[in-house]
N, C-alpha and C. Protein backbone atom coordinates (compact mmCIF):
# COMPACT_ATOMS: atom_id res chain seq x y z
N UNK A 1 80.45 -39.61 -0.07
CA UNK A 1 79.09 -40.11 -0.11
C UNK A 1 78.09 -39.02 0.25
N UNK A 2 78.38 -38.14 1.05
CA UNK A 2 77.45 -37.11 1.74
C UNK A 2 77.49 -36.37 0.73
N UNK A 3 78.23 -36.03 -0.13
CA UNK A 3 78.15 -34.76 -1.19
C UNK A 3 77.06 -35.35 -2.55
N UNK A 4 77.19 -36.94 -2.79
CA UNK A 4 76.10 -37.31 -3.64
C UNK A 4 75.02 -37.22 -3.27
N UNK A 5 74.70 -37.88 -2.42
CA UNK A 5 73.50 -37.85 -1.36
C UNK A 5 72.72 -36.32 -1.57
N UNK A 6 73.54 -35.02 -1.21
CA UNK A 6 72.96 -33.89 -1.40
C UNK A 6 73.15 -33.36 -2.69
N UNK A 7 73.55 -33.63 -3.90
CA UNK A 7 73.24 -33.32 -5.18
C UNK A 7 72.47 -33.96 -5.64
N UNK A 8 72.39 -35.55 -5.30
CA UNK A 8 70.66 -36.17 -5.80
C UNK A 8 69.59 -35.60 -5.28
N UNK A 9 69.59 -35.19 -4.00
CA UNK A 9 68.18 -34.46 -3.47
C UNK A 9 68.38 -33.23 -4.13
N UNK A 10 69.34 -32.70 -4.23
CA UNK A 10 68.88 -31.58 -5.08
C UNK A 10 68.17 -31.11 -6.21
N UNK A 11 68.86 -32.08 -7.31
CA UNK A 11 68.42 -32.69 -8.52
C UNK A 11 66.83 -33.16 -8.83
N UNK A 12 66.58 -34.01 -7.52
CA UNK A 12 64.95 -34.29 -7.44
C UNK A 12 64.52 -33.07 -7.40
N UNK A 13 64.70 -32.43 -6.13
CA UNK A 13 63.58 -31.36 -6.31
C UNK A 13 63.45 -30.06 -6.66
N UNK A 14 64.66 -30.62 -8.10
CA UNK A 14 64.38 -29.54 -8.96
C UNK A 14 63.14 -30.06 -10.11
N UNK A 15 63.33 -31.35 -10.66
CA UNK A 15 62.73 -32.23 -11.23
C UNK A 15 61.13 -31.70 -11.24
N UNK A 16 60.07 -31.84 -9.87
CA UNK A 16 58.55 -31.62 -10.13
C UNK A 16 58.71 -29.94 -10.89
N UNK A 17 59.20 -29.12 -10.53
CA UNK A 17 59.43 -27.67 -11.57
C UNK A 17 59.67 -27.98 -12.77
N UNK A 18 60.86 -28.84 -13.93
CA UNK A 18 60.62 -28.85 -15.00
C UNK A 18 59.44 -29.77 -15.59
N UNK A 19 59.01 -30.45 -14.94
CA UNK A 19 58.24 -31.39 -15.18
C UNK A 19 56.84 -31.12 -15.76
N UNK A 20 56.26 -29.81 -14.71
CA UNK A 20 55.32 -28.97 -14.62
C UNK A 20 54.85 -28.24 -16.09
N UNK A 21 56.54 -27.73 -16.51
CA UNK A 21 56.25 -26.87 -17.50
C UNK A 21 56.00 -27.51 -18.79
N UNK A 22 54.89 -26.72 -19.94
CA UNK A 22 54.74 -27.23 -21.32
C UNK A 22 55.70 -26.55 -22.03
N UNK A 23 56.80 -27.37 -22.96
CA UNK A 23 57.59 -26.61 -23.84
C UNK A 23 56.54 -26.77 -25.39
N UNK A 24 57.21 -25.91 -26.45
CA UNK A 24 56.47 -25.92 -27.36
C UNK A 24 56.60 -27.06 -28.40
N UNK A 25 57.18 -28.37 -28.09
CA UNK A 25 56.73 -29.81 -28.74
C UNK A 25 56.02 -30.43 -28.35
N UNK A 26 55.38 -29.88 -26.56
CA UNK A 26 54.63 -30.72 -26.43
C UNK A 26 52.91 -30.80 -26.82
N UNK A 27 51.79 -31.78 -26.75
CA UNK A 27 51.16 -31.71 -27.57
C UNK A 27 49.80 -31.19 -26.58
N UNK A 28 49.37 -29.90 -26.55
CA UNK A 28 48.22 -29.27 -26.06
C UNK A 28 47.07 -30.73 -25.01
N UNK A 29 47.20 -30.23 -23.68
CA UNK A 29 45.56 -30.88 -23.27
C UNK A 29 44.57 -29.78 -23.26
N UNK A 30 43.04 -30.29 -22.92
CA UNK A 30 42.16 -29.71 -22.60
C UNK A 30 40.57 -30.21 -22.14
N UNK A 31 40.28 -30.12 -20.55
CA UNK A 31 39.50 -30.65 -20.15
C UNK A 31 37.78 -29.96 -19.85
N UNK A 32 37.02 -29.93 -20.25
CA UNK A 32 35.82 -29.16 -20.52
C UNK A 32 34.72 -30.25 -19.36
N UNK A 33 34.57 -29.73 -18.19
CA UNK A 33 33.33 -30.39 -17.48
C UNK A 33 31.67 -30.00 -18.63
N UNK A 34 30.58 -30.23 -18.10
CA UNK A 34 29.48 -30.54 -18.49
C UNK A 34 29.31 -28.84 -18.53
N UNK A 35 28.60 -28.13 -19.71
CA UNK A 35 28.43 -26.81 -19.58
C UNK A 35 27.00 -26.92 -20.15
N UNK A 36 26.68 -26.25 -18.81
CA UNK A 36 25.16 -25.58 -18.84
C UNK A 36 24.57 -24.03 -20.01
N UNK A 37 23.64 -23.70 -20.49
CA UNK A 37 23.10 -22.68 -21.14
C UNK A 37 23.59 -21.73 -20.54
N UNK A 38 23.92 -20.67 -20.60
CA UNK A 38 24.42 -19.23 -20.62
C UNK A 38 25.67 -18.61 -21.23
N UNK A 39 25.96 -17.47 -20.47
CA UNK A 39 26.83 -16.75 -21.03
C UNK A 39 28.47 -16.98 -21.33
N UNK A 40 28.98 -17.99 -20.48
CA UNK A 40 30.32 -18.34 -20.21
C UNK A 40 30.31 -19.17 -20.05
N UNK A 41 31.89 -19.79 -20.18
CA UNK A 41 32.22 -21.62 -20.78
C UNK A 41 33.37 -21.47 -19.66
N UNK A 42 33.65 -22.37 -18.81
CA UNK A 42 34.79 -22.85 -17.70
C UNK A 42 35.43 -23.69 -18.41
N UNK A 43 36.90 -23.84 -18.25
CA UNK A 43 37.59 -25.30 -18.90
C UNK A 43 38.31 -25.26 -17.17
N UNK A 44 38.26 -26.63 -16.88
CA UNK A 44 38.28 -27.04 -16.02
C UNK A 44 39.94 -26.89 -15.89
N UNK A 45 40.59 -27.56 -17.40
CA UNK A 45 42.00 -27.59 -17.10
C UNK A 45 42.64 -27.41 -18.11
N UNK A 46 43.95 -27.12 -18.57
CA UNK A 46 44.14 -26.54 -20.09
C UNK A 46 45.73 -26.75 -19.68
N UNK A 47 46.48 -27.36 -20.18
CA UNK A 47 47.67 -27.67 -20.65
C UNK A 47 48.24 -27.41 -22.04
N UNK A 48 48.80 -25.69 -21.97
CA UNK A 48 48.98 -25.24 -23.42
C UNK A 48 50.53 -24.94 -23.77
N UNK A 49 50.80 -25.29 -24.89
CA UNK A 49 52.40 -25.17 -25.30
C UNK A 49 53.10 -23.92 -25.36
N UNK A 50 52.39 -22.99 -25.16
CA UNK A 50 52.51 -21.41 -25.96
C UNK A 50 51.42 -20.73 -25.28
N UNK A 51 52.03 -19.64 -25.46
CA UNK A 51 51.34 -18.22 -24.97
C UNK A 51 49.81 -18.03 -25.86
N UNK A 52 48.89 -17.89 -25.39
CA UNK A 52 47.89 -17.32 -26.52
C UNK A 52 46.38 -17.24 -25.73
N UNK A 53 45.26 -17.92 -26.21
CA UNK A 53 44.00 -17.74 -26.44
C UNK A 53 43.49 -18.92 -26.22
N UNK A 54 42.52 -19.22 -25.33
CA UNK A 54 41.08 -20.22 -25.95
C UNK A 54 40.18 -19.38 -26.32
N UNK A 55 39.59 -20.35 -27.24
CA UNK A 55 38.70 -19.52 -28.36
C UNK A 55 37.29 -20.25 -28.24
N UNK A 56 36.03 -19.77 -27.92
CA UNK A 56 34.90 -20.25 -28.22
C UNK A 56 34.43 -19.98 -29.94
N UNK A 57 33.99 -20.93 -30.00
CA UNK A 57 33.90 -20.29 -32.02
C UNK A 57 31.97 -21.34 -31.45
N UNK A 58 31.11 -20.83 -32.17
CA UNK A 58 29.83 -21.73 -32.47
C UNK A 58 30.36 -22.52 -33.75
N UNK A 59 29.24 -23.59 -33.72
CA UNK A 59 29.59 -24.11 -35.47
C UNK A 59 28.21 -24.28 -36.16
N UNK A 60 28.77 -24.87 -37.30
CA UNK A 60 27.70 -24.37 -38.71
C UNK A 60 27.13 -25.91 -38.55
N UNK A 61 25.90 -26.16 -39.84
CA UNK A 61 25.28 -27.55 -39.26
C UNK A 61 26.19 -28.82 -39.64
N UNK A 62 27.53 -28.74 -40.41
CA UNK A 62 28.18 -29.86 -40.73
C UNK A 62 28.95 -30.16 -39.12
N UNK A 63 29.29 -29.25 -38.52
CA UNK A 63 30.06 -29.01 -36.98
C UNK A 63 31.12 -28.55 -37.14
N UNK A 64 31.45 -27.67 -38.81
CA UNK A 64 32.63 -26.89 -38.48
C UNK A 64 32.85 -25.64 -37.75
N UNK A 65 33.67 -25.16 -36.83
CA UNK A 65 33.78 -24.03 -36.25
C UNK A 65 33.73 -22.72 -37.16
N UNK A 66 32.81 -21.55 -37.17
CA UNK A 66 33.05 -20.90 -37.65
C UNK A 66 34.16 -19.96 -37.06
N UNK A 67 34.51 -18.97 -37.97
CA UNK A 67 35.80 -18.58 -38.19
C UNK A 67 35.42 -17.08 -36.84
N UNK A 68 34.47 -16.66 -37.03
CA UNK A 68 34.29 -15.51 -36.16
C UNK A 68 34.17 -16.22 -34.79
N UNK A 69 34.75 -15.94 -33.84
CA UNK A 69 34.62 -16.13 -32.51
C UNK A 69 33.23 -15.64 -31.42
N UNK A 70 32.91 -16.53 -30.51
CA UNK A 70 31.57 -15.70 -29.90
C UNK A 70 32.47 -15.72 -28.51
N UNK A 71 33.76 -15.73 -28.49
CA UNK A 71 34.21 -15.30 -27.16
C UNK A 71 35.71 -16.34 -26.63
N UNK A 72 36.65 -15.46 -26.19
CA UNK A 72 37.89 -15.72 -25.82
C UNK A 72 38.26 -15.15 -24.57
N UNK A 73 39.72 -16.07 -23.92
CA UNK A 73 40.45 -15.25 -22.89
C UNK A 73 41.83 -15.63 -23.20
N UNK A 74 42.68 -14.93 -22.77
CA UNK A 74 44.18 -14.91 -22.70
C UNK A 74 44.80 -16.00 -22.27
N UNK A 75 45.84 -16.74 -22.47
CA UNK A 75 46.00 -17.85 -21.20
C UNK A 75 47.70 -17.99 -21.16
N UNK A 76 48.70 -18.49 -20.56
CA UNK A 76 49.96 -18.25 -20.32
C UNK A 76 49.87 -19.72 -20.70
N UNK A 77 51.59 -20.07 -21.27
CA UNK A 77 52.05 -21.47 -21.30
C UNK A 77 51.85 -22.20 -20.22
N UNK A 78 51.90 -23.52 -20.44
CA UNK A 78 51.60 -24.29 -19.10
C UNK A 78 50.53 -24.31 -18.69
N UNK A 79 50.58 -25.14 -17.27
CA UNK A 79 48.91 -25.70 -16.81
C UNK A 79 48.01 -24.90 -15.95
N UNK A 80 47.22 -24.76 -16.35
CA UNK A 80 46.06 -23.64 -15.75
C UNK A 80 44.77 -24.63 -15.39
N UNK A 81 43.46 -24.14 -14.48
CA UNK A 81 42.77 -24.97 -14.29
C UNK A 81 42.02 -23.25 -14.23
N UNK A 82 40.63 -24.15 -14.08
CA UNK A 82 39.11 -22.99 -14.09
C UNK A 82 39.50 -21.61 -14.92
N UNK A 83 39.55 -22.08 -16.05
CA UNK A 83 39.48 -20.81 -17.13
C UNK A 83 38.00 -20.18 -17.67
N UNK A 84 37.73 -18.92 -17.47
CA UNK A 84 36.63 -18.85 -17.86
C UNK A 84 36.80 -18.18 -18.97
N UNK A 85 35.64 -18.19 -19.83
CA UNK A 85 35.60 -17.57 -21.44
C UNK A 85 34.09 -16.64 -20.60
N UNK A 86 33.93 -15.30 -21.40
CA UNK A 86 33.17 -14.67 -21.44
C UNK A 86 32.35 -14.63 -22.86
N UNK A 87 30.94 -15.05 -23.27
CA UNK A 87 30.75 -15.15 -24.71
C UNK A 87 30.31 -13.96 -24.52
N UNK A 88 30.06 -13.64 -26.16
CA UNK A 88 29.30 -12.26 -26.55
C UNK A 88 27.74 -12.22 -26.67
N UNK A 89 27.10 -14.24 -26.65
CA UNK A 89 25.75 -14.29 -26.02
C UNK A 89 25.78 -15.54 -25.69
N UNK A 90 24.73 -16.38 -25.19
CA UNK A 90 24.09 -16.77 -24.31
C UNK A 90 24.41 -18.30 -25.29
N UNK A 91 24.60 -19.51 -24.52
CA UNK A 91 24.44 -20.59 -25.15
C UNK A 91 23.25 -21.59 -24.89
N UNK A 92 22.71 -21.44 -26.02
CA UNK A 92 21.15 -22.22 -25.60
C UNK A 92 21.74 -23.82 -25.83
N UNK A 93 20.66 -24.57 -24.95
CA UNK A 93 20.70 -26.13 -24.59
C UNK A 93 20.46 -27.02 -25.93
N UNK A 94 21.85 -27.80 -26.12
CA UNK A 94 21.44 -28.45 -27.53
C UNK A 94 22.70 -27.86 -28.31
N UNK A 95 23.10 -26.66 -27.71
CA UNK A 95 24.00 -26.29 -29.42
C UNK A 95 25.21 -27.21 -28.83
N UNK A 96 25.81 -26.77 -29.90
CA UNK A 96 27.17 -27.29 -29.76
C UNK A 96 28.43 -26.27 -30.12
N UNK A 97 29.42 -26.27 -28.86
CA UNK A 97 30.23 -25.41 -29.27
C UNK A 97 31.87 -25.90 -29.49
N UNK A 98 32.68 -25.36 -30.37
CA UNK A 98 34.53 -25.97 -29.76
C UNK A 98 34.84 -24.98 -29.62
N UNK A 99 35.85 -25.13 -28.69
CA UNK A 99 36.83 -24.61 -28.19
C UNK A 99 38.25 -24.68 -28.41
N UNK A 100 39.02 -23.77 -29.24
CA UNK A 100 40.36 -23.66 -29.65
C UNK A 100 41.17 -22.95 -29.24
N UNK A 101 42.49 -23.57 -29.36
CA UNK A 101 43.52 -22.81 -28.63
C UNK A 101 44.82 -21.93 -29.50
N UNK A 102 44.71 -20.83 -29.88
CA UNK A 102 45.28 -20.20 -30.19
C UNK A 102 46.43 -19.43 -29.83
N UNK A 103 48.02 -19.30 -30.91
CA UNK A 103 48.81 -18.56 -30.46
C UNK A 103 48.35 -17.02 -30.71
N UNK A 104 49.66 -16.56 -29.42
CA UNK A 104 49.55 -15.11 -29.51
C UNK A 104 50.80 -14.87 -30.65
N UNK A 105 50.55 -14.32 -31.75
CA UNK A 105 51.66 -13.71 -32.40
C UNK A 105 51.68 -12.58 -32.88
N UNK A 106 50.41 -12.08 -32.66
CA UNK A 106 50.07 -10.50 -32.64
C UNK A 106 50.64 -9.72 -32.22
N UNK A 107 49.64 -8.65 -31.99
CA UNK A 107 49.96 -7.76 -31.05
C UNK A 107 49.61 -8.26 -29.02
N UNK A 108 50.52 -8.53 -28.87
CA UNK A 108 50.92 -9.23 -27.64
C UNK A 108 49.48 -8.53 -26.96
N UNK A 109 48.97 -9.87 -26.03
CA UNK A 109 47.46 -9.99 -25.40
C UNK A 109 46.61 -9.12 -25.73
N UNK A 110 46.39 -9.31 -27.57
CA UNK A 110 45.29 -8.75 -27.89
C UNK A 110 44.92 -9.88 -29.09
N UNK A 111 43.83 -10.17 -28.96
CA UNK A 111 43.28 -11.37 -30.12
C UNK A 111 42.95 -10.94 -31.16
N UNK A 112 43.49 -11.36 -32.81
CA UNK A 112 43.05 -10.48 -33.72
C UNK A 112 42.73 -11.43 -34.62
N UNK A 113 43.12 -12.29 -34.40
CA UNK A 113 42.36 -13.27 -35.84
C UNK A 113 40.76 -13.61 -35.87
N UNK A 114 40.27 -13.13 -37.03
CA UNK A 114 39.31 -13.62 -37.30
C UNK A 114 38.89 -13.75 -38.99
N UNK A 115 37.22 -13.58 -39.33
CA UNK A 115 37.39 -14.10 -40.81
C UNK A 115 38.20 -13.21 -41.67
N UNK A 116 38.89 -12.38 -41.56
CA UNK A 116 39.21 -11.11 -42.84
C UNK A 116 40.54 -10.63 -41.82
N UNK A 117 41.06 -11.49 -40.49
CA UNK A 117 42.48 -11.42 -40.39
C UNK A 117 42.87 -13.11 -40.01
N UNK A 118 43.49 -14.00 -41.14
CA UNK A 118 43.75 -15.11 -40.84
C UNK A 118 45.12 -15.34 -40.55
N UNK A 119 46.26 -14.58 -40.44
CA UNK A 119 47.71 -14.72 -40.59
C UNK A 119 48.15 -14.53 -39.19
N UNK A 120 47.28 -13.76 -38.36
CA UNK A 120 48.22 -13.66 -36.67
C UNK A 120 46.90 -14.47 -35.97
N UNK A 121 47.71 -14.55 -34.34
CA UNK A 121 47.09 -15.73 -33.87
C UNK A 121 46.40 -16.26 -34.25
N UNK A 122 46.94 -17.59 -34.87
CA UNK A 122 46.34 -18.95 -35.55
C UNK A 122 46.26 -19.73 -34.64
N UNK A 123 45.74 -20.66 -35.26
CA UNK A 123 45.27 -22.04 -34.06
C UNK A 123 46.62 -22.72 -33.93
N UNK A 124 46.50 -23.48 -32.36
CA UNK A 124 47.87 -24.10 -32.60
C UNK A 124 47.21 -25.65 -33.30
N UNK A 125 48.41 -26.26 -34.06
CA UNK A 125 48.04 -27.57 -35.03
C UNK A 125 48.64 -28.52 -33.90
N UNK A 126 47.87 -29.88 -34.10
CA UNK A 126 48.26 -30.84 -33.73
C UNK A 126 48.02 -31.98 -34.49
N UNK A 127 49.14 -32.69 -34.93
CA UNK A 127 48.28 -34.08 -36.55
C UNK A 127 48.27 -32.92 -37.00
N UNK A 128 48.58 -31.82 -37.84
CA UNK A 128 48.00 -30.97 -39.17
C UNK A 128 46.63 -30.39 -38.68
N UNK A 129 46.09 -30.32 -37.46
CA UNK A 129 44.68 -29.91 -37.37
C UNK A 129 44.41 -29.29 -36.16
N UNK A 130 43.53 -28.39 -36.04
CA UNK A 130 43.67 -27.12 -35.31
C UNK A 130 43.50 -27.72 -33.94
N UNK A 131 43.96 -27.42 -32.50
CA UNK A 131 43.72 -27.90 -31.54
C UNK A 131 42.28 -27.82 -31.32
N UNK A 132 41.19 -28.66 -30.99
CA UNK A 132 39.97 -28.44 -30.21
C UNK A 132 39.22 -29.09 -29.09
N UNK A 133 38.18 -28.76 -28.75
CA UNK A 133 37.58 -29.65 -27.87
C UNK A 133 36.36 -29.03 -27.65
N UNK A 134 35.45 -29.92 -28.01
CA UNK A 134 34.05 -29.82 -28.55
C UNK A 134 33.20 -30.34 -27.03
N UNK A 135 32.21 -29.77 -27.25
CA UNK A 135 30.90 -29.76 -26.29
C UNK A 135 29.41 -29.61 -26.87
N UNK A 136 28.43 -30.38 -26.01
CA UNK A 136 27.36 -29.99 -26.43
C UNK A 136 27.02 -29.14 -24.95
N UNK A 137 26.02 -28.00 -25.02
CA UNK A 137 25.42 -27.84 -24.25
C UNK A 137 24.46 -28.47 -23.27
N UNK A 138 23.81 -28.20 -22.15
CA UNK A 138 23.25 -29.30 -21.77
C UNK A 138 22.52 -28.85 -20.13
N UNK A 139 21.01 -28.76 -20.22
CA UNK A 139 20.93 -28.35 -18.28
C UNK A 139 21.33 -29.97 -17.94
N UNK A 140 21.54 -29.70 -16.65
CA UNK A 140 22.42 -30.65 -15.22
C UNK A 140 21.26 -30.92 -14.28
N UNK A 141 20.00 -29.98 -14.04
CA UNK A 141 19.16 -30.46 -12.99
C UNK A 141 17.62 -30.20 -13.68
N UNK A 142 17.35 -29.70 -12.50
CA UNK A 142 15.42 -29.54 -13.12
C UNK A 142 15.81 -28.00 -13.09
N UNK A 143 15.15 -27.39 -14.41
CA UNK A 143 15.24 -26.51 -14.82
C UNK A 143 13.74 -26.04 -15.66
């Protein structure tokens, strides 16, 4: 009885460790608090299947993402919280931006896809459709 006893506790607390990790069937989260005008976008929390990228892309007036990026960071499989993106400018109040999550299949932690390289790090799909998560801009106080 004492020898089960200590292979079930073992067993548990191995359990919260696999539990933790995203393998690559599972299906991408991503949590975006309220983002204010400027230069950089926080994701609060990001649960990703694969090695790669969030991607800030602006969009066009239908709300598709365009293909050129206004700013990315690196991110490891699994769950991460307070990710920041650095843009290349400033997000005025009103736009609207998504945010995609891209594999690395490049040249390892370097981002190369864009309009005139579409074949390495691609978006990861979920349903047939690129992972995202959309925002409007927005001030929070008196400004």
């Amino acid at each position: 009885m004492k020898f089960f006893n200590t292979a079930l506790l073992a067993s548990l607390m191995l359990l919260p460790m696999g539990a933790a990790m995203a393998s690559e069937g599972d299906a991408p989260s991503m949590e975006i608090e309220l983002q204010e005008p400027g230069g950089d976008i926080t994701i609060a929390k990001l649960v990703s299947n694969v090695d790669g990228f969030v991607v800030a892309h602006a969009v066009d007036d239908e709300g598709t993402p365009l293909k050129k990026a206004i700013g990315h960071t690196q991110i490891e499989k699994g769950t991460q919280e307070r990710i920041g993106i650095v843009l290349d400018r400033d997000m005025e109040s009103g736009e609207k931006i998504v945010v995609m999550l891209h594999k690395d299949t490049g040249e390892k932690g370097e981002y190369e896809y864009g309009p005139d390289n579409t074949d390495v790090d691609e978006p990861v799909m979920v349903d047939g459709k690129p992972f995202t998560k959309s925002f409007q801009v927005s001030w929070t106080g008196d400004h």
